[in-house]
C-alpha atoms as a PDB file:
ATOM      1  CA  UNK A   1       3.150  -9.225 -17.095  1.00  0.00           C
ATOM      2  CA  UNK A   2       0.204  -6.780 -17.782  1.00  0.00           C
ATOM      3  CA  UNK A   3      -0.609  -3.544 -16.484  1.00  0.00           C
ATOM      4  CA  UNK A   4      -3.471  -4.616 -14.075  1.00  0.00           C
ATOM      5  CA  UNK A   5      -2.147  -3.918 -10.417  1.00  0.00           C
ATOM      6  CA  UNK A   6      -2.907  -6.833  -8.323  1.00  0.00           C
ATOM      7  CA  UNK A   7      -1.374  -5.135  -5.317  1.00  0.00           C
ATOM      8  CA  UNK A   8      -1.146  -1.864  -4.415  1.00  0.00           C
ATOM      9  CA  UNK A   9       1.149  -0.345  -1.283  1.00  0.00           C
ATOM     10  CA  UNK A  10       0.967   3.324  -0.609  1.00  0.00           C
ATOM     11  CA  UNK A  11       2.587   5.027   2.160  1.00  0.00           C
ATOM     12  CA  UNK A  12       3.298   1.996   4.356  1.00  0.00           C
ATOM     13  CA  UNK A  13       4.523   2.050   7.908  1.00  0.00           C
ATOM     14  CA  UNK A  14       4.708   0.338  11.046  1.00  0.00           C
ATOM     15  CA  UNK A  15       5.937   1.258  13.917  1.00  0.00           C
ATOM     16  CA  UNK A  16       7.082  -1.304  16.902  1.00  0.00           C
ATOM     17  CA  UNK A  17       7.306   1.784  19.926  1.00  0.00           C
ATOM     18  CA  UNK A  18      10.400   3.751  18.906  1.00  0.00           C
ATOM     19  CA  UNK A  19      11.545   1.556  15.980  1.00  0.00           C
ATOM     20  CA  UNK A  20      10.399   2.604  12.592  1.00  0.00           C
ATOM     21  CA  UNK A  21      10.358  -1.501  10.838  1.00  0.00           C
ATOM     22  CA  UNK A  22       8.600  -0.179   7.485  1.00  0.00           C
ATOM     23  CA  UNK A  23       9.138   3.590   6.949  1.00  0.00           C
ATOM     24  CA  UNK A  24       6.907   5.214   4.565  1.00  0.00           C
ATOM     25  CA  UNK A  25       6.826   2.363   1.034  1.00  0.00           C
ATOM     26  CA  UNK A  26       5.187   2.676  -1.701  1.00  0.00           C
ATOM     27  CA  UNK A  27       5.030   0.116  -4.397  1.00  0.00           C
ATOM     28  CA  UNK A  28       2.618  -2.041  -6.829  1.00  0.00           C
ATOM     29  CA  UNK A  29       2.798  -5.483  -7.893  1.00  0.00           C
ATOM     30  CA  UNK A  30       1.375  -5.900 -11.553  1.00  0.00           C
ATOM     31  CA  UNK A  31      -0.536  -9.325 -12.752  1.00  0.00           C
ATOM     32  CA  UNK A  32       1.095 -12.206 -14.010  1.00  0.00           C
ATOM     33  CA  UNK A  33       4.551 -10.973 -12.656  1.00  0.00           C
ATOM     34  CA  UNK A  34       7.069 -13.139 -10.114  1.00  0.00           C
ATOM     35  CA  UNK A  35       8.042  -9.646  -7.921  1.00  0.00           C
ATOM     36  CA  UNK A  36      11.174 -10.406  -5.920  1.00  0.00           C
ATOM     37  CA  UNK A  37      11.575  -8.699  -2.430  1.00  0.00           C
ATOM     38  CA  UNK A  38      14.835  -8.361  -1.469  1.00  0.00           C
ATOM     39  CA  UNK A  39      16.603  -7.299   1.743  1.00  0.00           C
ATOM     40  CA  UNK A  40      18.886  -8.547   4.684  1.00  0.00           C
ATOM     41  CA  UNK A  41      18.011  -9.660   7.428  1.00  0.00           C
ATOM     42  CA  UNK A  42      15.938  -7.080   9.921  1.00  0.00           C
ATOM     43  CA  UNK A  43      15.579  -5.282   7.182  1.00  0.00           C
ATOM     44  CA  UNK A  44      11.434  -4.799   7.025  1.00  0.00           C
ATOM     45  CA  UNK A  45      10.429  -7.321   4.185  1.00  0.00           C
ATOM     46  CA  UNK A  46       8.788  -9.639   6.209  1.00  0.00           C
ATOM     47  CA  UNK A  47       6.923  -7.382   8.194  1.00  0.00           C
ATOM     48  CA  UNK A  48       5.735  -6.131   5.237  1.00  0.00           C
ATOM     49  CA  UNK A  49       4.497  -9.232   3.998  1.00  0.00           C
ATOM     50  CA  UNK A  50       2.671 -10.007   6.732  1.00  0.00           C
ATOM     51  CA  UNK A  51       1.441  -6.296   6.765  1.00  0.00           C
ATOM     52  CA  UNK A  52       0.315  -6.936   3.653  1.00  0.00           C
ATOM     53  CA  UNK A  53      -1.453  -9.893   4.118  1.00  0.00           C
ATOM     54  CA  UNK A  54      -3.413  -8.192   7.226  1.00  0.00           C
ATOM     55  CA  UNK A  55      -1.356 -10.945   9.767  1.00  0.00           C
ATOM     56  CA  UNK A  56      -0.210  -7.874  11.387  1.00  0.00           C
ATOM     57  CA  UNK A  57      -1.570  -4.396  12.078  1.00  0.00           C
ATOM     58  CA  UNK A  58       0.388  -1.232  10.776  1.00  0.00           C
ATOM     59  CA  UNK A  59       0.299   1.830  11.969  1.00  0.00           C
ATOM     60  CA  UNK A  60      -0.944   3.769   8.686  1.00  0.00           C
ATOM     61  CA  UNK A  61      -1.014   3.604   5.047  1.00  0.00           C
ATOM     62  CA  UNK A  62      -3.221   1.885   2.560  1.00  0.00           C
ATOM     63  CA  UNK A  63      -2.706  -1.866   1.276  1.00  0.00           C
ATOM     64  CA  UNK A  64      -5.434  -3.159  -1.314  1.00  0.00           C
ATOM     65  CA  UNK A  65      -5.744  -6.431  -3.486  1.00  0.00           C
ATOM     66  CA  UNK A  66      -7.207  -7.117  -6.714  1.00  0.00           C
ATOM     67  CA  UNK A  67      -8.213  -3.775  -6.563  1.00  0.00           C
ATOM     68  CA  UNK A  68     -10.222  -3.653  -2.460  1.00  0.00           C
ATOM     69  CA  UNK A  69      -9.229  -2.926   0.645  1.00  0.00           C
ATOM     70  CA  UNK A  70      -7.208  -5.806   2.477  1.00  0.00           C
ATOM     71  CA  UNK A  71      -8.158  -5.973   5.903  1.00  0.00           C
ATOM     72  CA  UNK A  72      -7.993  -8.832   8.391  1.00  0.00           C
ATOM     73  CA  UNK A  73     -11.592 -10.252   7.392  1.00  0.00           C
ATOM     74  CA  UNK A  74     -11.709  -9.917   3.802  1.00  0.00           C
ATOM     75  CA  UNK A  75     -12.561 -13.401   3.110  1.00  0.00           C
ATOM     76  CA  UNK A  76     -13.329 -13.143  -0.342  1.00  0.00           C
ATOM     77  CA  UNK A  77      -9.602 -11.548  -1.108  1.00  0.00           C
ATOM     78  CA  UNK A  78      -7.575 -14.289   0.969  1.00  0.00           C
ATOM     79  CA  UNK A  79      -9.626 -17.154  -0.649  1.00  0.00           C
ATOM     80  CA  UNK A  80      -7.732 -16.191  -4.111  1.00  0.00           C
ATOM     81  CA  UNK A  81      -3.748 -15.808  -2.161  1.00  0.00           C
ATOM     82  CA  UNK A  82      -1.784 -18.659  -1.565  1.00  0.00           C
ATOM     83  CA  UNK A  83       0.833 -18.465   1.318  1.00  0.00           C
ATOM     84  CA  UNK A  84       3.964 -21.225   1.467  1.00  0.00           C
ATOM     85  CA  UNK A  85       5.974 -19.781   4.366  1.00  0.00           C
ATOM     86  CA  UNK A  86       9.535 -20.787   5.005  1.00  0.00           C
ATOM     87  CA  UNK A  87       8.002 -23.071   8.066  1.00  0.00           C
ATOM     88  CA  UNK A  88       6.918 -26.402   6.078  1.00  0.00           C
ATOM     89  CA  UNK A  89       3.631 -26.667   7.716  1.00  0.00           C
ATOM     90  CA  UNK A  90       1.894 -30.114   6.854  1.00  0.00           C
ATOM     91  CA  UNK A  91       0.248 -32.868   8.563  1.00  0.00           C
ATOM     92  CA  UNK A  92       2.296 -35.706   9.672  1.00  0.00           C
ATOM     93  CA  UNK A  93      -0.629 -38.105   9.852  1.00  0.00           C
ATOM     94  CA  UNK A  94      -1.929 -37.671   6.505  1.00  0.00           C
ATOM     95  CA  UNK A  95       0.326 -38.966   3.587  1.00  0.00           C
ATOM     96  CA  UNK A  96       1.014 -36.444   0.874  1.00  0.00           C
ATOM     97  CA  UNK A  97      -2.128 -36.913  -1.053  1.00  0.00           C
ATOM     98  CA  UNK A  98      -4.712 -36.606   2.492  1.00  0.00           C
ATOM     99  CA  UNK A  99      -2.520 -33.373   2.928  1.00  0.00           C
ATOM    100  CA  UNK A 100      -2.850 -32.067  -0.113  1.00  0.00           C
ATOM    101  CA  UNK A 101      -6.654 -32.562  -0.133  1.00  0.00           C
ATOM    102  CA  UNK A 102      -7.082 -30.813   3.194  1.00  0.00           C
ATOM    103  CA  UNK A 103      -5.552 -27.614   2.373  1.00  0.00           C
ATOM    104  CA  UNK A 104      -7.302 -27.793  -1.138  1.00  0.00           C
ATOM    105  CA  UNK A 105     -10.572 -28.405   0.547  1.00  0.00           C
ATOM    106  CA  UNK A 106     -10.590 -25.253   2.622  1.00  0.00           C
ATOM    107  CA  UNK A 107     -11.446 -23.615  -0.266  1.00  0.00           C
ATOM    108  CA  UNK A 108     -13.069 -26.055  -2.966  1.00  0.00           C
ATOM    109  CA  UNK A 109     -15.761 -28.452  -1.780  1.00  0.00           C
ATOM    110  CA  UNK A 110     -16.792 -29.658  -5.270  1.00  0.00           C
ATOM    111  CA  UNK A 111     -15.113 -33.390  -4.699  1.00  0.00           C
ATOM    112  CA  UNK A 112     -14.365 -33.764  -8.420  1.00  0.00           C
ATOM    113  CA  UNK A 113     -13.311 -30.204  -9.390  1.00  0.00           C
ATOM    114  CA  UNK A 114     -11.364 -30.686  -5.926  1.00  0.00           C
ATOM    115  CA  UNK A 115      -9.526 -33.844  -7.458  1.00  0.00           C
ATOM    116  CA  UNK A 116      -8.067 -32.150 -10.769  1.00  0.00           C
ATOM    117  CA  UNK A 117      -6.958 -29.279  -8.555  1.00  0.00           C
ATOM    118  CA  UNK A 118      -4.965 -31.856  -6.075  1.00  0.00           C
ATOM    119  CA  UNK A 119      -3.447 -33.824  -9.523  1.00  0.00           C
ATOM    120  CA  UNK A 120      -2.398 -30.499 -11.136  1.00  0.00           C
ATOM    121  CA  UNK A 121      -0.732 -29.717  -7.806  1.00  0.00           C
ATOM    122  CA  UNK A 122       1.070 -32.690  -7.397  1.00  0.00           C
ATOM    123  CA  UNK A 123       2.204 -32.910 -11.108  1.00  0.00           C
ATOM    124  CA  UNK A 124       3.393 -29.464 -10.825  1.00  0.00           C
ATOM    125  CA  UNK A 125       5.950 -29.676  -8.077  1.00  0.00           C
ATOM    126  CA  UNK A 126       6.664 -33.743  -9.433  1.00  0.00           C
ATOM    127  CA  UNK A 127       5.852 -35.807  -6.678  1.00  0.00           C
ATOM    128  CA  UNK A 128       3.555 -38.203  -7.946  1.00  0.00           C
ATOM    129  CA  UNK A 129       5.429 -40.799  -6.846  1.00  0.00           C
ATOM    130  CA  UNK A 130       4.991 -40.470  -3.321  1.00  0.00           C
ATOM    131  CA  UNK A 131       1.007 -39.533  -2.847  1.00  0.00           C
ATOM    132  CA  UNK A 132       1.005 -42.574  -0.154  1.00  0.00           C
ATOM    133  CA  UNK A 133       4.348 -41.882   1.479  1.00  0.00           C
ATOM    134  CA  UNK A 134       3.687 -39.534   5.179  1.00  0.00           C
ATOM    135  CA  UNK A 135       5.746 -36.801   6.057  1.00  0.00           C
ATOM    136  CA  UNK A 136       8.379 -38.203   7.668  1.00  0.00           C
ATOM    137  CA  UNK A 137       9.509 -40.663   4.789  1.00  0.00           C
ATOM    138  CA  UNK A 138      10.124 -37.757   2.655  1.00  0.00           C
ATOM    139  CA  UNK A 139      13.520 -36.189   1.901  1.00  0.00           C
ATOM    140  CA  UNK A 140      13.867 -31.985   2.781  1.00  0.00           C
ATOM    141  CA  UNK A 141      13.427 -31.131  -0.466  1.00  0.00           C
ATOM    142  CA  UNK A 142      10.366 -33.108  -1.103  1.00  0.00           C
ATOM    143  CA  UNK A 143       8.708 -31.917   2.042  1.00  0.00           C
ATOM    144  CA  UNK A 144       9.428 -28.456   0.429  1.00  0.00           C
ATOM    145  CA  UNK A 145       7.856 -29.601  -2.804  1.00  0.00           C
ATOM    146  CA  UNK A 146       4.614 -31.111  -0.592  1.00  0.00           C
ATOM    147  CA  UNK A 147       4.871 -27.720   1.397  1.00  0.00           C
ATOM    148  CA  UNK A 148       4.319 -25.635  -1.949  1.00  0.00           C
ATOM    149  CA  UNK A 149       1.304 -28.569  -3.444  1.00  0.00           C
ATOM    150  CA  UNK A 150      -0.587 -27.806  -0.156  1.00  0.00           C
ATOM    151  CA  UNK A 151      -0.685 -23.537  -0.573  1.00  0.00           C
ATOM    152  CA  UNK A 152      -1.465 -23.876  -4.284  1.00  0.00           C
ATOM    153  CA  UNK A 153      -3.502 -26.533  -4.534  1.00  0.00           C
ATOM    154  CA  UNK A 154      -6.599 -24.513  -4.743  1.00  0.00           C
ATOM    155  CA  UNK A 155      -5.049 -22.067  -8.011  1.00  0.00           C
ATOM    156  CA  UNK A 156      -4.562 -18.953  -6.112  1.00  0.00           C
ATOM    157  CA  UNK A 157      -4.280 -15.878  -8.306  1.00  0.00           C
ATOM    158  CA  UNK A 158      -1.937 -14.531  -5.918  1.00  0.00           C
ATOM    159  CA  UNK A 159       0.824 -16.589  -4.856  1.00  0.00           C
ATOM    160  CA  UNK A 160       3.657 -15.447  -1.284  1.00  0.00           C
ATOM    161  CA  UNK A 161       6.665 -17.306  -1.338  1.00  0.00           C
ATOM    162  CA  UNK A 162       8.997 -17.381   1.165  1.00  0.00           C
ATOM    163  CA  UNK A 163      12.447 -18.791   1.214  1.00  0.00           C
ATOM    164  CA  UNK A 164      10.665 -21.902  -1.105  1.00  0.00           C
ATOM    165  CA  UNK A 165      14.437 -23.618  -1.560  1.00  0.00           C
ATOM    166  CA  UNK A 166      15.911 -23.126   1.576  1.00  0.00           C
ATOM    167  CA  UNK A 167      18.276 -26.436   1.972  1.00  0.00           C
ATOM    168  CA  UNK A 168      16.810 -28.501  -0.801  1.00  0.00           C
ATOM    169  CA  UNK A 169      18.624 -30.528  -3.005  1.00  0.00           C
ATOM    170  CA  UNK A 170      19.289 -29.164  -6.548  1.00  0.00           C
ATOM    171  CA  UNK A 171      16.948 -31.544  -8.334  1.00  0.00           C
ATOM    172  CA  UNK A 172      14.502 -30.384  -5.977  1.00  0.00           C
ATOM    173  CA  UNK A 173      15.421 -26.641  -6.917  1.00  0.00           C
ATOM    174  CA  UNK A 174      15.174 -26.607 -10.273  1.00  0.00           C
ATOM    175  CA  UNK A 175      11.496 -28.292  -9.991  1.00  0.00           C
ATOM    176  CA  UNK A 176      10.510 -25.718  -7.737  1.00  0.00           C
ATOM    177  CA  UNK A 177      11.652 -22.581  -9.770  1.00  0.00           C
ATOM    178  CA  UNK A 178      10.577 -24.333 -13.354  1.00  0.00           C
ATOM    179  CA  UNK A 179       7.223 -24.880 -10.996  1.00  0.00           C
ATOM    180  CA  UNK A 180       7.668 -21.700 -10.046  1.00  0.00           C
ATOM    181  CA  UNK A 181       7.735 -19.747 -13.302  1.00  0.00           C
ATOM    182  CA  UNK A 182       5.203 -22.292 -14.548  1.00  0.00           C
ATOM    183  CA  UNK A 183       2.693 -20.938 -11.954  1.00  0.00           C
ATOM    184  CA  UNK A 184       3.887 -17.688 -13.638  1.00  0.00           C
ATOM    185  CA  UNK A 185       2.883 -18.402 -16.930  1.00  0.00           C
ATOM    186  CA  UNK A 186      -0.447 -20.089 -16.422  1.00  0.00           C
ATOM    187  CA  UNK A 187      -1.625 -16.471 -15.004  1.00  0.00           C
ATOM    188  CA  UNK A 188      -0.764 -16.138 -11.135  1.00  0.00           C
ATOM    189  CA  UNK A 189       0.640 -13.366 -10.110  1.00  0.00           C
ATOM    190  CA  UNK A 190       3.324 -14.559  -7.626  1.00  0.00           C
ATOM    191  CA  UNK A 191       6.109 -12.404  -4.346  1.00  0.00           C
ATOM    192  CA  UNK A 192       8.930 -14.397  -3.693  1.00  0.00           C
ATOM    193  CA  UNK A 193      11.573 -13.634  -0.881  1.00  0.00           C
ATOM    194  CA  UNK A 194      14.580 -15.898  -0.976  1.00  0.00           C
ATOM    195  CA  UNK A 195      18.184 -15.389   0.199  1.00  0.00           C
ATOM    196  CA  UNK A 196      19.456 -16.829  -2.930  1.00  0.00           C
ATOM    197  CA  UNK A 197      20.251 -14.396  -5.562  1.00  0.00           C
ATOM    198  CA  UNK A 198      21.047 -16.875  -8.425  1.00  0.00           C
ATOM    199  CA  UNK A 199      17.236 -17.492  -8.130  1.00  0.00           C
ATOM    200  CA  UNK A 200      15.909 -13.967  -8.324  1.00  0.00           C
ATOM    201  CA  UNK A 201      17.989 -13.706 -11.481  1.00  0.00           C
ATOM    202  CA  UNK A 202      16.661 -16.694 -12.885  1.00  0.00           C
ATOM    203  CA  UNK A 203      12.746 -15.916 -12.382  1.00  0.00           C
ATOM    204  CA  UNK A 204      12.186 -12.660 -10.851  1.00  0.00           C
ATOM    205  CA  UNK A 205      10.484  -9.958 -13.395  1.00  0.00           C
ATOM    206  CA  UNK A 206      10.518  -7.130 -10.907  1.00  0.00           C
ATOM    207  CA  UNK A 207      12.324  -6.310  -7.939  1.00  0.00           C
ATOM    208  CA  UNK A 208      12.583  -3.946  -5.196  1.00  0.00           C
ATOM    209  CA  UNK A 209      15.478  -3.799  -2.530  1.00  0.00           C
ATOM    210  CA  UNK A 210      14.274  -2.834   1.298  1.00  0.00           C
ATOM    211  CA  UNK A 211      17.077  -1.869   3.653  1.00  0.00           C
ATOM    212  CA  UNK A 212      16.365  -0.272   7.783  1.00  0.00           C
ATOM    213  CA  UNK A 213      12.166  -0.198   6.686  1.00  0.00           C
ATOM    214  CA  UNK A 214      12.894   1.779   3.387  1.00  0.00           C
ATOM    215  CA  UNK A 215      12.705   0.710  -0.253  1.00  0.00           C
ATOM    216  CA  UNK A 216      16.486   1.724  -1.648  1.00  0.00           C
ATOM    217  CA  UNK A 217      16.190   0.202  -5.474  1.00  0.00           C
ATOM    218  CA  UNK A 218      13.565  -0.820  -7.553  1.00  0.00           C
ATOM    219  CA  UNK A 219      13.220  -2.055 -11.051  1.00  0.00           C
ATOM    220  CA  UNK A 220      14.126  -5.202 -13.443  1.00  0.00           C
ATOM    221  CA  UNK A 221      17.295  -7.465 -13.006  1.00  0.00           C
ATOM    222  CA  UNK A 222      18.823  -5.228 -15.700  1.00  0.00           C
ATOM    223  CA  UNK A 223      17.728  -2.084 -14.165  1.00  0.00           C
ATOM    224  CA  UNK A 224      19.158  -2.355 -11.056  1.00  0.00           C
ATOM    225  CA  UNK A 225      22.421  -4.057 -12.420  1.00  0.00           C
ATOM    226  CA  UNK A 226      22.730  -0.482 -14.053  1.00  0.00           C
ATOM    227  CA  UNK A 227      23.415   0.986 -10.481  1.00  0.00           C
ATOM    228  CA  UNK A 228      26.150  -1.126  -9.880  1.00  0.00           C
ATOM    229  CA  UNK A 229      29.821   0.963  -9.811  1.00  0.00           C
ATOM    230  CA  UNK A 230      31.628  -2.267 -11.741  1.00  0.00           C
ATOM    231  CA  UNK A 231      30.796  -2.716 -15.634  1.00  0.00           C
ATOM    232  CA  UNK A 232      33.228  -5.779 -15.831  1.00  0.00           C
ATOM    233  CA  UNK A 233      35.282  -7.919 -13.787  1.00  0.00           C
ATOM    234  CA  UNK A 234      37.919  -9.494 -15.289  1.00  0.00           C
ATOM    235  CA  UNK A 235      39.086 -13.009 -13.329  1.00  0.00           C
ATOM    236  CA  UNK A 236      42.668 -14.359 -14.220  1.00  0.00           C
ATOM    237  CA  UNK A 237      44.411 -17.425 -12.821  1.00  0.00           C
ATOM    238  CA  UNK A 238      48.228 -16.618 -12.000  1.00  0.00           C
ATOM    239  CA  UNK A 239      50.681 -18.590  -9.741  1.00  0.00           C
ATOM    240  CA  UNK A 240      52.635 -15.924  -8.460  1.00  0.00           C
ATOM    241  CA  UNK A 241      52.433 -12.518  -7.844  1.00  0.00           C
ATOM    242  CA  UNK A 242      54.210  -9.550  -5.774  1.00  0.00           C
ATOM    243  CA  UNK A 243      53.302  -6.360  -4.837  1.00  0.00           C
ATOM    244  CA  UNK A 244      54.642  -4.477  -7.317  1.00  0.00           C
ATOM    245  CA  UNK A 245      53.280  -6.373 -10.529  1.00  0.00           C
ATOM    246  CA  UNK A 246      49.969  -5.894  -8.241  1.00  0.00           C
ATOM    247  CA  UNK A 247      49.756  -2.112  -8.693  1.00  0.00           C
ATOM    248  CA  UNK A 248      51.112  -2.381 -11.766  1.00  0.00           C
ATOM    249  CA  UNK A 249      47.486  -3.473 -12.634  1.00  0.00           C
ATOM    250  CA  UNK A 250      45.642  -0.576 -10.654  1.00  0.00           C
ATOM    251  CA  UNK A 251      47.592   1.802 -13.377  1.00  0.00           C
ATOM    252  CA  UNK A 252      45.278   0.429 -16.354  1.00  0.00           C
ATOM    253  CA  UNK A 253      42.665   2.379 -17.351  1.00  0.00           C
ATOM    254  CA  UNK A 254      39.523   2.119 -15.792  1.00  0.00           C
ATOM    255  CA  UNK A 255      40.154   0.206 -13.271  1.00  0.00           C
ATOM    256  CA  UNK A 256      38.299   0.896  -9.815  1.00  0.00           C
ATOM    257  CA  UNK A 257      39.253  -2.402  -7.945  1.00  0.00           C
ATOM    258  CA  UNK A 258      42.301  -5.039  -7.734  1.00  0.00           C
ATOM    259  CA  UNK A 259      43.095  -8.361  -5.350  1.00  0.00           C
ATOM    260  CA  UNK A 260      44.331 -11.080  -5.303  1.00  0.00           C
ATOM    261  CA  UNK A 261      43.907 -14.648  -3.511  1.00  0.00           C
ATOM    262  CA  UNK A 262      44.642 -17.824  -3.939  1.00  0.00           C
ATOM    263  CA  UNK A 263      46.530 -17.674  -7.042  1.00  0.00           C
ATOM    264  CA  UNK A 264      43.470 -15.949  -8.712  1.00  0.00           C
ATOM    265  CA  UNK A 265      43.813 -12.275  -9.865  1.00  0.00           C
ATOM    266  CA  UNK A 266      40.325  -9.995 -10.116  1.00  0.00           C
ATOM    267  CA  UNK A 267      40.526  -6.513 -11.666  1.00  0.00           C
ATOM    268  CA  UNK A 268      37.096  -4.445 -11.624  1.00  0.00           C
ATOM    269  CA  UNK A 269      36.584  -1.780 -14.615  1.00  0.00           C
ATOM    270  CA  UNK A 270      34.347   1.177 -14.513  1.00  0.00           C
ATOM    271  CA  UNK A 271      33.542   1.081 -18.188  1.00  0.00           C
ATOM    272  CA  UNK A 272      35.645   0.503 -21.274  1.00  0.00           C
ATOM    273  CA  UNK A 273      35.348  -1.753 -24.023  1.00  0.00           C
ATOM    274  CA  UNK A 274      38.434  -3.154 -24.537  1.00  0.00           C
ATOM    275  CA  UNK A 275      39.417  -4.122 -20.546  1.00  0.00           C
ATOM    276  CA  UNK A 276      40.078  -8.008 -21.857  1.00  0.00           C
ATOM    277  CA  UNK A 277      42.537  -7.038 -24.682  1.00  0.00           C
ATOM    278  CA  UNK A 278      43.996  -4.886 -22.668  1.00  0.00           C
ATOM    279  CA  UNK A 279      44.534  -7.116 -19.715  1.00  0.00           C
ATOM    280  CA  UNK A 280      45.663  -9.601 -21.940  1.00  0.00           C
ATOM    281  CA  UNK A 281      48.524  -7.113 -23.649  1.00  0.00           C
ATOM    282  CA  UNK A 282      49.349  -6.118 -19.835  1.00  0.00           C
ATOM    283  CA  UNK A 283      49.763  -9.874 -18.640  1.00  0.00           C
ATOM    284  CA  UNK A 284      52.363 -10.820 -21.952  1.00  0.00           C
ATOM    285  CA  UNK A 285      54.071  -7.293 -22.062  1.00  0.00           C
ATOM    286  CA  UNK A 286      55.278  -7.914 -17.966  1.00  0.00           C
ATOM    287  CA  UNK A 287      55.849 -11.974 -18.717  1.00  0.00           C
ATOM    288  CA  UNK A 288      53.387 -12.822 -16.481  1.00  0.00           C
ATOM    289  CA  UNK A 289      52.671 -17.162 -16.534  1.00  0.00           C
ATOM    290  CA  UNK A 290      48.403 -17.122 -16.444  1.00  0.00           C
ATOM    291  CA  UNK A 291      45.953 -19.459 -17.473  1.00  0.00           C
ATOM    292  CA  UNK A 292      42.299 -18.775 -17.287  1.00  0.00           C
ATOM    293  CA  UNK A 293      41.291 -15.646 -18.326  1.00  0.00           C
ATOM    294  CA  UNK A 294      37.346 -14.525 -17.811  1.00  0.00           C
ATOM    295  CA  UNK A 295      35.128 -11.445 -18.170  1.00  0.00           C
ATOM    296  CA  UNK A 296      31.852 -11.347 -15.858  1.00  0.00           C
ATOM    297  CA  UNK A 297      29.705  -8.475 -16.319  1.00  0.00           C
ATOM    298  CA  UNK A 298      27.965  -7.154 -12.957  1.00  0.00           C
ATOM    299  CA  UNK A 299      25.467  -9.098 -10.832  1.00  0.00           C
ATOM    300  CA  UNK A 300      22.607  -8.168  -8.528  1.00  0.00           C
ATOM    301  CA  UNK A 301      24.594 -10.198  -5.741  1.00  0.00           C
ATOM    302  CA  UNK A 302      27.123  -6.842  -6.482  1.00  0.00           C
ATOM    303  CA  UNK A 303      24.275  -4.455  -6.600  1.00  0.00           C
ATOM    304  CA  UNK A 304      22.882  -6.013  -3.169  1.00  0.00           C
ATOM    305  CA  UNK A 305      26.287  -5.626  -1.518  1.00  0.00           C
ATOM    306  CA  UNK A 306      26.837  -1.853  -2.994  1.00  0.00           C
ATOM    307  CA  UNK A 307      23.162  -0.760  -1.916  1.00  0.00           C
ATOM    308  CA  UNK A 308      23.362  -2.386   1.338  1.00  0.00           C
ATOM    309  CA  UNK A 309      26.678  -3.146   2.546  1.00  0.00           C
ATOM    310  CA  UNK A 310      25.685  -6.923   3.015  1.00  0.00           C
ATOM    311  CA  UNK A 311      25.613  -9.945   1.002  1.00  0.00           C
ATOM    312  CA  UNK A 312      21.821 -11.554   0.968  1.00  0.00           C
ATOM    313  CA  UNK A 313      22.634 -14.942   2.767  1.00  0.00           C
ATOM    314  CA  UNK A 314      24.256 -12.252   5.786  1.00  0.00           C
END
């Protein structure tokens, strides 16, 4: 990631009559960064995508790209972005390779510069394999993989993707997000939505957290796992349990949270450094029969929940 701003959001807001969907953001989007933008559902991140992209007309503020003014004909801008919505959107008559080619060729008409750009597409998301197969013969995640060759085809600088995994396979994940980050590294500046969290802690370099039109957290994955109440959640297996031996946990030090379900015991610590050792000492002092014992330190999935009350896939 540099310090060149690629995109640049001050004061956003649009207004649908008495609803408020983006209330007053502000935020930039540095080159050669994958900027995750989270939020439930309703709660103003795709509106400001598309508010972003000039697909929709907000009611004031100030949105440029690579450094202008993005407005609804700014030609030259949207020529360098690259937009895979959730919606595969492909052409059922053309196999993969025609389909590929016709999105690329919006925007390149040199045929043989045109033809490395298709190959590199293809090779990135791995689907060489099936340049003559249509559409319809291909599985969900490979139509997803086709769906992402099509909107990069043409190298975009600046890269929108939305919800780029949603029911794929996990061979077809992992070549996405190693696609992805490859994207990344070979200088594109890339926003990804997604409603899977294990995925913005796998690529995302920046995030920022929109809840009822309003940005609520902002920062890296370690950042905003600093805001989360929990330091460490300790997971044991145990057979039994009453009442009593229950609280008996809630006494140790620390400790902000207990349950327990399905044979599985999880105690939540504040802070402390020796919670394991000390859980361990508690569980042989009161003859407790355990097996598995496991220390997790927060995620953003608990961040996420904190911030907003929700979990992402709500």
């Amino acid at each position: 990631m540099s310090d060149k701003k690629v995109i640049e959001v001050k004061n956003l807001v649009k207004e649908y009559k008495e609803l408020r969907a983006v209330d007053d953001i502000s935020f930039d989007v540095y080159e050669k960064e994958i900027f995750g933008l989270l939020g439930p559902n309703g709660s103003g991140k795709s509106t400001t995508i598309n508010s972003i992209l000039s697909l929709l007309k907000y009611s004031s503020g100030n949105i440029s790209i690579f450094g202008k003014e993005m407005t609804p004909d700014a030609y030259d801008i949207k020529r360098d972005i690259g937009v895979i919505f959730q919606d595969v959107a492909v052409f059922q008559e053309l196999t993969v390779y025609e389909n590929i080619d016709y999105f690329c060729g919006l925007y390149i008409r040199d045929k043989k510069q045109r033809k490395q750009c298709i190959e590199d597409a293809i090779e990135l998301v791995s689907i060489g394999d099936y340049k003559k197969f249509y559409p319809k013969q291909l599985s969900g995640g490979l139509l997803r993989r086709l769906n992402i060759a099509c909107g990069i085809a043409h190298k975009p600088k600046l890269i929108f993707l939305d919800e780029p995994t949603v029911a794929v396979d996990p061979q077809s994940r992992n070549s996405i997000l190693e696609g992805i980050k490859k994207l990344r590294d070979d200088g594109a500046t890339i926003v990804y939505t997604t409603h899977y969290m294990e995925e913005v802690e796998q690529i995302c370099d920046r995030i920022i957290i929109i809840d009822k039109g309003k940005i609520i957290a902002s920062g890296t994955r370690e950042n905003l796992k600093k805001l989360a109440k929990i330091e460490e959640r300790i997971t044991v297996e145990i057979k039994k349990m009453d009442k009593e031996k229950l609280e008996g946990f809630k006494k140790l030090e620390k400790v902000t949270d207990v349950s327990y379900e399905g044979h599985t015991l999880v105690v939540s610590f504040s802070g402390g450094k020796n919670n394991i050792a000390n859980m361990i000492d508690h569980l042989r002092n009161n003859n407790f029969s355990y097996r598995r014992v496991y220390s997790e330190r927060p995620t953003l999935n608990d961040v996420f929940l904190e911030l907003t009350g929700k979990e992402l896939r709500d």
